[in-house]
N, C-alpha and C. Protein backbone atom coordinates (compact mmCIF):
# COMPACT_ATOMS: atom_id res chain seq x y z
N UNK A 1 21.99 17.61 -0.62
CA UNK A 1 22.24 16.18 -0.56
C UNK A 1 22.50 15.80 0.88
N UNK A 2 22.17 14.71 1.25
CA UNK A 2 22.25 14.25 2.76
C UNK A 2 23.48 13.27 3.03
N UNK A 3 23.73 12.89 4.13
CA UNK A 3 24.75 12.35 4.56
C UNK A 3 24.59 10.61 3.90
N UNK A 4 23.56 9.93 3.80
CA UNK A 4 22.94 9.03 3.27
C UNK A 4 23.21 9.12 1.75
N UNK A 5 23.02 9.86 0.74
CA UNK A 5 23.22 10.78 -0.80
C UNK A 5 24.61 10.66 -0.83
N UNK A 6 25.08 11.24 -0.20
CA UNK A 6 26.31 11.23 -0.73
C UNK A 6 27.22 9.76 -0.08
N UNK A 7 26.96 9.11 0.62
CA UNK A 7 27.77 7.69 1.17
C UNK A 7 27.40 6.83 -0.03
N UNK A 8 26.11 6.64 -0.63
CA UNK A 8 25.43 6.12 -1.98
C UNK A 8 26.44 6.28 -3.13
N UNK A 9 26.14 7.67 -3.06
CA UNK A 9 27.32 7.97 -4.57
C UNK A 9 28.42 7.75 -4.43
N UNK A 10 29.33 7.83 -3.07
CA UNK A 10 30.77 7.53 -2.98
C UNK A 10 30.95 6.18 -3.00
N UNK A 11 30.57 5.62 -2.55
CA UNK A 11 30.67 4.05 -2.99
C UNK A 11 30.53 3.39 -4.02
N UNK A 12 28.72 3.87 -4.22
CA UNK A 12 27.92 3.10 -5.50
C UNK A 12 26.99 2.28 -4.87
N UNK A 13 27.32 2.04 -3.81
CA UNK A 13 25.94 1.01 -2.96
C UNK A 13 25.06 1.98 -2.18
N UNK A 14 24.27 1.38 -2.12
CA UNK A 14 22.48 2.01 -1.94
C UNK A 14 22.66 2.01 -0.48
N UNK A 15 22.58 3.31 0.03
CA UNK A 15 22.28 3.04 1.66
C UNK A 15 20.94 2.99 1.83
N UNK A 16 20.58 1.82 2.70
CA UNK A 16 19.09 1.98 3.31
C UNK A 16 19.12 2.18 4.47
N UNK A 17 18.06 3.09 4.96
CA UNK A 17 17.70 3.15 6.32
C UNK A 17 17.16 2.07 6.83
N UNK A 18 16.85 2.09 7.88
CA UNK A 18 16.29 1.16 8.67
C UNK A 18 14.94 0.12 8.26
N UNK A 19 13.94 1.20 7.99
CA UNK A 19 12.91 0.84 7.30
C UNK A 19 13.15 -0.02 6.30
N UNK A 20 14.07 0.70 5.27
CA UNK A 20 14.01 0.19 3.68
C UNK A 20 14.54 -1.28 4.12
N UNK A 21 15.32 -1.61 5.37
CA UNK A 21 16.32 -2.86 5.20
C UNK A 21 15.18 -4.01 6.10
N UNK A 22 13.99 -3.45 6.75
CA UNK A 22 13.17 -4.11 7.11
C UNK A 22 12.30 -5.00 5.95
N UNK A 23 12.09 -3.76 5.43
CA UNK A 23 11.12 -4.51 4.31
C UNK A 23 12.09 -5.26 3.48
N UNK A 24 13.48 -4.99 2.68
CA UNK A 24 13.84 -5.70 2.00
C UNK A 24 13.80 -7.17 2.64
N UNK A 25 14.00 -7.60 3.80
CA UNK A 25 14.19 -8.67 4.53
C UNK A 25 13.06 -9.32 4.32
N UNK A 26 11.88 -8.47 4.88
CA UNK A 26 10.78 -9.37 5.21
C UNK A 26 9.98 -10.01 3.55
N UNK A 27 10.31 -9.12 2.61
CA UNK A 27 10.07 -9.20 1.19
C UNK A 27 10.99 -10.45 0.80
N UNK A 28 11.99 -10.73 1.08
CA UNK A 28 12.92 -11.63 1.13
C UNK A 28 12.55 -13.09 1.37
N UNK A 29 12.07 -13.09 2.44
CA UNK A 29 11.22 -14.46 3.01
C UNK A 29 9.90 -14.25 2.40
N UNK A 30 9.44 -13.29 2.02
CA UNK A 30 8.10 -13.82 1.52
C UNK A 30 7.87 -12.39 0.97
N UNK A 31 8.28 -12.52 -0.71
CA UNK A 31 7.63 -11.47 -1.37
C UNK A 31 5.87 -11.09 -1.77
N UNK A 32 5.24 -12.20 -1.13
CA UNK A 32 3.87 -11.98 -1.45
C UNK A 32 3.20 -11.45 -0.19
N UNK A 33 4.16 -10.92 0.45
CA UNK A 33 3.31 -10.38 1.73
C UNK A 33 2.49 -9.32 0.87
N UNK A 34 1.30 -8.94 2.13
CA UNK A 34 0.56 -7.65 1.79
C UNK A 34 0.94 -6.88 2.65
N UNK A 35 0.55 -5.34 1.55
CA UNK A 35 1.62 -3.84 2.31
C UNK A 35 0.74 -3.83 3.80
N UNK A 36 0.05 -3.82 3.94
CA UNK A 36 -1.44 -4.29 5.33
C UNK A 36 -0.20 -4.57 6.06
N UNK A 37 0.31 -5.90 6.11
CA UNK A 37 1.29 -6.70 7.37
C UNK A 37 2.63 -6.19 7.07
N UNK A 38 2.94 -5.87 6.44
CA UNK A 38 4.60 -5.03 5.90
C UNK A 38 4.02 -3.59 6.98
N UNK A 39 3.22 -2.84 6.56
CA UNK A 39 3.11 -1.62 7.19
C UNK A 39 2.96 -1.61 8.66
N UNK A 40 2.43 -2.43 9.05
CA UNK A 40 2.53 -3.24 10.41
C UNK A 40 3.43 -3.37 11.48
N UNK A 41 4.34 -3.83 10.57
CA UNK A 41 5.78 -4.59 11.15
C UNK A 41 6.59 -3.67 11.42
N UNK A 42 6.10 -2.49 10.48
CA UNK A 42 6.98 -1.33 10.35
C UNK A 42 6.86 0.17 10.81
N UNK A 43 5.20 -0.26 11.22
CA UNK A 43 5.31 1.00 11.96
C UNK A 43 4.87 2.46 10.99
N UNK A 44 4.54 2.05 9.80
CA UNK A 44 3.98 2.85 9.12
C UNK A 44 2.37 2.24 8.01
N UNK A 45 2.11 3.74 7.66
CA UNK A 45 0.94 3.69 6.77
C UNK A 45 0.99 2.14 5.43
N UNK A 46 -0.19 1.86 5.32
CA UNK A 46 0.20 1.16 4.14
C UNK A 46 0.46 1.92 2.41
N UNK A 47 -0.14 3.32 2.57
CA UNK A 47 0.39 3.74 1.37
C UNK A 47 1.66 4.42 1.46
N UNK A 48 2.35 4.55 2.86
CA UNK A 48 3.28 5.22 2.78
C UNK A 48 4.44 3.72 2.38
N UNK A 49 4.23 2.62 2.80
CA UNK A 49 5.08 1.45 2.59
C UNK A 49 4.86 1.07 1.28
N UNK A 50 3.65 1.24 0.96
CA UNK A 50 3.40 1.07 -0.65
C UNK A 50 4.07 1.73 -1.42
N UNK A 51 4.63 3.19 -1.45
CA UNK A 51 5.33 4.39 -2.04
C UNK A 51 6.97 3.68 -1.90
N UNK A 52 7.12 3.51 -0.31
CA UNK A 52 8.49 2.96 0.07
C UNK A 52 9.12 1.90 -1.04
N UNK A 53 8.32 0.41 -1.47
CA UNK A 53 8.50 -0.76 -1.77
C UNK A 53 8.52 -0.34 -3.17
N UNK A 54 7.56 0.47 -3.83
CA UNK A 54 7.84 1.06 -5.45
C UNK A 54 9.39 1.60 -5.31
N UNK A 55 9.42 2.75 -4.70
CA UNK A 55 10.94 3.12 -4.80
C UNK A 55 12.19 2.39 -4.86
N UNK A 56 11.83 1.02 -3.41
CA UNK A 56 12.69 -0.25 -3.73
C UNK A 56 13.13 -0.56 -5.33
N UNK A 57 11.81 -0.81 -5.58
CA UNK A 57 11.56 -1.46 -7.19
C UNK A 57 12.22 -0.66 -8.09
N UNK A 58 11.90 0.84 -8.00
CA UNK A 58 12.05 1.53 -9.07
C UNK A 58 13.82 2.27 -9.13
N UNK A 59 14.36 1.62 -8.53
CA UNK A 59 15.85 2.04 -7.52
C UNK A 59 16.77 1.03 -8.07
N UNK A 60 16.02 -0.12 -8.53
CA UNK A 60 16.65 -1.44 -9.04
C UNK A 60 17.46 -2.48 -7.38
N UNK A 61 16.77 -2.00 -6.58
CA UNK A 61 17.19 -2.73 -5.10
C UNK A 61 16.91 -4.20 -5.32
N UNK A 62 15.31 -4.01 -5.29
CA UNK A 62 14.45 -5.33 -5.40
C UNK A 62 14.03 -5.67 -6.46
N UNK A 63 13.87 -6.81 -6.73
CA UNK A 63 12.86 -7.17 -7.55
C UNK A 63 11.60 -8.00 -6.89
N UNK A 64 10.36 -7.92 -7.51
CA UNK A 64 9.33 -9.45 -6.71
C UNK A 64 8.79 -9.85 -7.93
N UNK A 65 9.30 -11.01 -7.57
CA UNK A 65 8.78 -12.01 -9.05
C UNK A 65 8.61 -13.11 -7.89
N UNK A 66 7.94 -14.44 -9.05
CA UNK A 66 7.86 -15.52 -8.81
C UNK A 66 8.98 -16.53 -9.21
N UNK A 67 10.15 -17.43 -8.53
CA UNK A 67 10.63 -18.13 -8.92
C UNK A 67 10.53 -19.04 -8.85
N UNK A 68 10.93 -20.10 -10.18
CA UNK A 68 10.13 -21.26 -10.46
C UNK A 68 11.01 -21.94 -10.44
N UNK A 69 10.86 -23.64 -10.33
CA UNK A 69 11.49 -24.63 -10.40
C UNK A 69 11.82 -24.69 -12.15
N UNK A 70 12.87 -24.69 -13.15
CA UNK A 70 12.67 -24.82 -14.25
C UNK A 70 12.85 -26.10 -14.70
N UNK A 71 12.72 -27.17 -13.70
CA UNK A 71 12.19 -28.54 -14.32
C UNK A 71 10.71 -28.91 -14.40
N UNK A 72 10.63 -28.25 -13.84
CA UNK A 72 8.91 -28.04 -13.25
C UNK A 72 8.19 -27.29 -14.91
N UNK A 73 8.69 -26.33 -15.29
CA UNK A 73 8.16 -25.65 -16.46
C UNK A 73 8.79 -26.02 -17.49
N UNK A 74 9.39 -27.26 -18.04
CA UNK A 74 9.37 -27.55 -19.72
C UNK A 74 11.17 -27.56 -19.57
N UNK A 75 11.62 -27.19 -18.63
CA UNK A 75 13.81 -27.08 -18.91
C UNK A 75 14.64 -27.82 -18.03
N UNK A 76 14.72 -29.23 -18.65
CA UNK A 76 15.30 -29.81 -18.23
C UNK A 76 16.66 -29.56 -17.78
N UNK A 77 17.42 -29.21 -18.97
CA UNK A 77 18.99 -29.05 -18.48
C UNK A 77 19.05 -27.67 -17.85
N UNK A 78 20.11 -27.41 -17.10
CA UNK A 78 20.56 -26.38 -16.50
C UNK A 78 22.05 -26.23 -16.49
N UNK A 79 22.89 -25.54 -16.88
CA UNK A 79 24.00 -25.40 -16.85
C UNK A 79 24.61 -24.37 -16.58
N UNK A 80 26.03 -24.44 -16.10
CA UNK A 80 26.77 -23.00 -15.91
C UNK A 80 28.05 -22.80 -17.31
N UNK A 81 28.43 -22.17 -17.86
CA UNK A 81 28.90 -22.41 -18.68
C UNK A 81 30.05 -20.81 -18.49
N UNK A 82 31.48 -21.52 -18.23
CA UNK A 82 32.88 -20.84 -18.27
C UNK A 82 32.81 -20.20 -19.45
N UNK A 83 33.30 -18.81 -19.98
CA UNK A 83 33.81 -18.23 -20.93
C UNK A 83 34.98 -17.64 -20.88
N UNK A 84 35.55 -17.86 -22.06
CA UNK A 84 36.71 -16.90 -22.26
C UNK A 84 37.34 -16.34 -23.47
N UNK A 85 37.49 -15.13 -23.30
CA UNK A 85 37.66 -14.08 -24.12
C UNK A 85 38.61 -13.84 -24.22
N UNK A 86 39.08 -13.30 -25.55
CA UNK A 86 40.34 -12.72 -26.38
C UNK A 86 39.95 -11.25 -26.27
N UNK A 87 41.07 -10.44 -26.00
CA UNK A 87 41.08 -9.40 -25.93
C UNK A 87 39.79 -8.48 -25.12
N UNK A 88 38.98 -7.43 -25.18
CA UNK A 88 37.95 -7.12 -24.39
C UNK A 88 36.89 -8.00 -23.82
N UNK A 89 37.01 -8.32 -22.55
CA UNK A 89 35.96 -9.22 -22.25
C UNK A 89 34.54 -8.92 -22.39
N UNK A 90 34.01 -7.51 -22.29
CA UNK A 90 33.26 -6.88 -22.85
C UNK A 90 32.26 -6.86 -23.91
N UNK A 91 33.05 -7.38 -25.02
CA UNK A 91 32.79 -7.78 -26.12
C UNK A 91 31.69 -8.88 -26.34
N UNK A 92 31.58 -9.88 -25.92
CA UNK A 92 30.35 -10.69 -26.12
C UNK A 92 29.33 -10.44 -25.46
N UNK A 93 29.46 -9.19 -24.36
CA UNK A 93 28.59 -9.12 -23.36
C UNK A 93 26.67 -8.41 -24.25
N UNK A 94 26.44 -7.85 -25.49
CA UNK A 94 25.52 -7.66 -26.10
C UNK A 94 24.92 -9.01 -26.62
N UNK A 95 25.53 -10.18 -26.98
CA UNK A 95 25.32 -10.89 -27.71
C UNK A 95 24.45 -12.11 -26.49
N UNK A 96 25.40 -11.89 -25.26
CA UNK A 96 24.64 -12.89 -24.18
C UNK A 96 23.60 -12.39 -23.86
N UNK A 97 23.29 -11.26 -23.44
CA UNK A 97 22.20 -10.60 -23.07
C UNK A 97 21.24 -10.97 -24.06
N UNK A 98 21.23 -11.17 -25.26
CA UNK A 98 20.25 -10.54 -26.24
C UNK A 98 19.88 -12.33 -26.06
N UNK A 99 20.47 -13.49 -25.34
CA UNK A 99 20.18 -15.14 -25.50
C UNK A 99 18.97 -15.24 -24.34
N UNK A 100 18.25 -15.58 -24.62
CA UNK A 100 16.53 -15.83 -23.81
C UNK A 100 17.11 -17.17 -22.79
N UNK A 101 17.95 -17.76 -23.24
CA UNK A 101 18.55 -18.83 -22.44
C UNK A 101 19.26 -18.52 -21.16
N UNK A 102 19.67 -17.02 -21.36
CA UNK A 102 21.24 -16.94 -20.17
C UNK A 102 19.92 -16.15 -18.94
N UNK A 103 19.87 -16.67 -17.78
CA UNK A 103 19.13 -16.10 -16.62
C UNK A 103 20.39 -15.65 -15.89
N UNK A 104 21.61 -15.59 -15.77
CA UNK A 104 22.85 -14.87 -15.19
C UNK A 104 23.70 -14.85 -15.73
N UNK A 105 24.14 -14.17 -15.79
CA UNK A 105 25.82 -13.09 -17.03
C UNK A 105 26.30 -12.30 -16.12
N UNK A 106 27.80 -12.99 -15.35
CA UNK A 106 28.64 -11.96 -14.38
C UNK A 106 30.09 -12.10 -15.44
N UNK A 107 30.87 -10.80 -15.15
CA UNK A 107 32.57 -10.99 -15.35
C UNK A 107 33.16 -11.89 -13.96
N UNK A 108 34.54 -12.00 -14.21
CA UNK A 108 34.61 -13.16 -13.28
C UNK A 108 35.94 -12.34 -13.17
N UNK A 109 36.63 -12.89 -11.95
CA UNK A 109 38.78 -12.54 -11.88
C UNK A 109 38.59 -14.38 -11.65
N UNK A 110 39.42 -14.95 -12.91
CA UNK A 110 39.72 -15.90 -12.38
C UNK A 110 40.08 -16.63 -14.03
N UNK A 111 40.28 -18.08 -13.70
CA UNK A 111 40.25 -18.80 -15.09
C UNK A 111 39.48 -18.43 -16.26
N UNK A 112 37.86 -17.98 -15.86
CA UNK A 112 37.15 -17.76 -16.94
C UNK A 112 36.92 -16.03 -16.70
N UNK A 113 36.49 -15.70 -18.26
CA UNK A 113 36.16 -13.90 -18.26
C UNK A 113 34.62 -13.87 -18.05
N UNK A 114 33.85 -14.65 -18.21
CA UNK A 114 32.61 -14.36 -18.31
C UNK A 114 31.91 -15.85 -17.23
N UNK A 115 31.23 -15.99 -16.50
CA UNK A 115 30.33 -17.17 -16.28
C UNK A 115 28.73 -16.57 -16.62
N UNK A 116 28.10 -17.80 -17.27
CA UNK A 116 26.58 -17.54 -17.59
C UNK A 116 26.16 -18.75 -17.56
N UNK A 117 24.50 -18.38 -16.63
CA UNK A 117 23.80 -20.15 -15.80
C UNK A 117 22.97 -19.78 -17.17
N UNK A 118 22.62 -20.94 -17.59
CA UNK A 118 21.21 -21.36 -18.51
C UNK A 118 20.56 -21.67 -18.46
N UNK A 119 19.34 -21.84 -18.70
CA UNK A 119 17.88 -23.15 -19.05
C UNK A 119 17.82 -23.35 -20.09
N UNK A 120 17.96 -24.36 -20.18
CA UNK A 120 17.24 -25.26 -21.98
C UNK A 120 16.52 -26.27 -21.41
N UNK A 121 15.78 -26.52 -22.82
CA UNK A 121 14.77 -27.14 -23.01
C UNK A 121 15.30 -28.81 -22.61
N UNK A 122 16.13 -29.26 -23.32
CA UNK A 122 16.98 -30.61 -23.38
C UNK A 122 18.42 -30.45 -23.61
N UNK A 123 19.14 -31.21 -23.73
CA UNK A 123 20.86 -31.47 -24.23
C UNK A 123 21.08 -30.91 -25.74
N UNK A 124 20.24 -31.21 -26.52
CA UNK A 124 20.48 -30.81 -28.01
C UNK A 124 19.94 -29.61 -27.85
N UNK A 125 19.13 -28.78 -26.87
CA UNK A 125 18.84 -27.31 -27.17
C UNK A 125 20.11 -26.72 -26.18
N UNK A 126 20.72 -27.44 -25.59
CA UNK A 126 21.93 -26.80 -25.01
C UNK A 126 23.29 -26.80 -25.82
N UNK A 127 23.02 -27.91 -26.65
CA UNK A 127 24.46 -28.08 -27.74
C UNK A 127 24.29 -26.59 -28.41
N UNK A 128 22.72 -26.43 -29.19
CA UNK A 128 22.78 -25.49 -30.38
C UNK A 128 23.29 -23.74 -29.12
N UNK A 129 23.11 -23.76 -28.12
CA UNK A 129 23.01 -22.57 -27.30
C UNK A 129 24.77 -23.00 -27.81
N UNK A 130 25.34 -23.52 -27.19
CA UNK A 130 27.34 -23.33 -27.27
C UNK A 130 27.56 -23.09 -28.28
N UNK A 131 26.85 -22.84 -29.75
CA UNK A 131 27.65 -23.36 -31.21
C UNK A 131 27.32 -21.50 -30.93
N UNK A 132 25.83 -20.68 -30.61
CA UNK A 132 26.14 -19.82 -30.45
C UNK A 132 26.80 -18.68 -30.23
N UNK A 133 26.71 -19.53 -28.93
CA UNK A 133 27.69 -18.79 -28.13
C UNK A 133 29.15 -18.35 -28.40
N UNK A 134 29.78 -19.53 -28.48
CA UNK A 134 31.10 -19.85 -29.35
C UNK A 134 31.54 -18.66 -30.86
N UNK A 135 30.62 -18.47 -31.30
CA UNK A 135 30.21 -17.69 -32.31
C UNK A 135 30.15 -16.28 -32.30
N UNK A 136 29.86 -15.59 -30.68
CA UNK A 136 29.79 -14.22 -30.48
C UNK A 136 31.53 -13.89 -30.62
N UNK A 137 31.27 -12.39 -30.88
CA UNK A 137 32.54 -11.72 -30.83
C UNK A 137 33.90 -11.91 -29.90
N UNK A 138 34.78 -12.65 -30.24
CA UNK A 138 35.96 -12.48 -28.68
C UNK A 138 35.65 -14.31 -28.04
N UNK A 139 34.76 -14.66 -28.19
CA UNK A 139 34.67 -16.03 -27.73
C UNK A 139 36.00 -17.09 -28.12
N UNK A 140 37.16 -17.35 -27.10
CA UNK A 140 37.93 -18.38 -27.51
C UNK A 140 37.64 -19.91 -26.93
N UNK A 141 36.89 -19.81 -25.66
CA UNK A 141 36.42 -21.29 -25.40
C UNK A 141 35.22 -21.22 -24.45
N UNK A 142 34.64 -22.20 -24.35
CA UNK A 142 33.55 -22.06 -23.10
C UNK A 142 33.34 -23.79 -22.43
N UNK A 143 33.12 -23.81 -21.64
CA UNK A 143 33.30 -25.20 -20.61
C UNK A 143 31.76 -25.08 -19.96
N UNK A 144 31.11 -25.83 -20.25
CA UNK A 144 29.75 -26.14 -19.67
C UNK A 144 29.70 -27.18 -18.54
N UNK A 145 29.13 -26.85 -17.26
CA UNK A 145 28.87 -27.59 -16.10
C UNK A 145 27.45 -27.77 -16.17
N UNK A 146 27.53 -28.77 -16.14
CA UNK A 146 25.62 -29.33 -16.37
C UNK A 146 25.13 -29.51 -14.89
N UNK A 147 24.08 -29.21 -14.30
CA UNK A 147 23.65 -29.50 -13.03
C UNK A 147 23.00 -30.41 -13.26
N UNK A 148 23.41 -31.42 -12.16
CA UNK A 148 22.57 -32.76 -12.12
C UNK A 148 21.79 -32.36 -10.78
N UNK A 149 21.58 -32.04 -10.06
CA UNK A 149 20.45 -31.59 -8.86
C UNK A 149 20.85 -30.34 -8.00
N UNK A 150 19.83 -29.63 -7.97
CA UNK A 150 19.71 -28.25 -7.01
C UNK A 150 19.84 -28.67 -5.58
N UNK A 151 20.88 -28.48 -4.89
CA UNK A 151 20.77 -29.04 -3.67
C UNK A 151 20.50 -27.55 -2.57
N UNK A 152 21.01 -26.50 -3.17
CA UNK A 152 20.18 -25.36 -2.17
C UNK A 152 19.52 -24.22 -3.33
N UNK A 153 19.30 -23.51 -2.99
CA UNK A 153 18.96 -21.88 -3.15
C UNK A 153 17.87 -21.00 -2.51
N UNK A 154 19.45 -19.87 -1.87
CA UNK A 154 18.37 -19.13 -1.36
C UNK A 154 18.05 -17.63 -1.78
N UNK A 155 17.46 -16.90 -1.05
CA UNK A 155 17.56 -15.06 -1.48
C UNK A 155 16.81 -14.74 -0.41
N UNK A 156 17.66 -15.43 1.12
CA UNK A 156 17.00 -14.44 2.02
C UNK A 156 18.58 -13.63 2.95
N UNK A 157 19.36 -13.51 2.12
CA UNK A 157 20.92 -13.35 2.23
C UNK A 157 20.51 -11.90 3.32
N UNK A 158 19.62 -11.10 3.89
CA UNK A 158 19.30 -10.22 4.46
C UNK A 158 19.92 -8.92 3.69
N UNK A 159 20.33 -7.66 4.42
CA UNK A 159 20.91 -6.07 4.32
C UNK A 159 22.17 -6.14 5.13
N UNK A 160 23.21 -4.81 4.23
CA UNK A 160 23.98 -4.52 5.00
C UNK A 160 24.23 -2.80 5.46
């Protein structure tokens, strides 16, 4: 195991070398680059950056998707919605996952045990999502923040 291997496991965070924190960046600002101009930038082969950027992927570092406006595709409302739990917070955490609605599910230290952002379709497909919700195991209340406009978002937050 290398000095890199083991700083990974003692922590839990992913050390990248130099390379890996290049590409995560430049993937960052623009995941549709081609490995051609990535390998470039970097000073290596394109199948060797090609091998590199799978490992990213397959490491759970990165992801490259396309993100969409979800007013743009059919979901009007958007909300963040407070939870809180009786006894194991834990506990509802199968039931959110398994909701096609929740695009983020963190634990929280604070007023609420759980926060989870949504997309629905309209207001009445966001009512029936709370009666759900409300409904999973350990659920004692939940507080929905409706977004009325996206004023940033980013994911070019760089490496550390």
């Amino acid at each position: 195991m290398n000095a890199r291997g083991a700083a990974s496991r003692a922590t839990g965070r992913p050390v990248l070398d130099e390379v890996a924190r290049r590409l995560v960046e430049m993937l960052q600002r623009d995941g549709r680059q081609s490995y051609a101009s990535l390998a470039a930038a970097v000073g290596l082969s394109e199948t060797t950056v090609r091998q590199r950027v799978q490992r990213l992927v397959d490491a759970g570092v990165i992801q490259v998707v396309a993100v969409t406006d979800p007013t743009q595709v059919g979901f009007l409302r958007q909300a963040l919605i407070g939870i809180r739990v009786d006894g194991d917070p834990g506990a509802p955490l199968v039931g959110l996952e398994a909701l096609p609605e929740v695009e983020y599910l963190v634990s929280t230290a604070g007023s609420f045990d759980l926060l989870v952002e949504v997309v629905c379709e309209d207001d009445e497909h966001l009512l029936d999502l709370l009666a759900r919700i409300r409904r999973l195991p350990g659920v004692t209340s939940t507080e929905a923040f409706l977004y009325l406009k996206l004023h940033r978002q980013r994911y070019d937050w760089g490496t550390r």
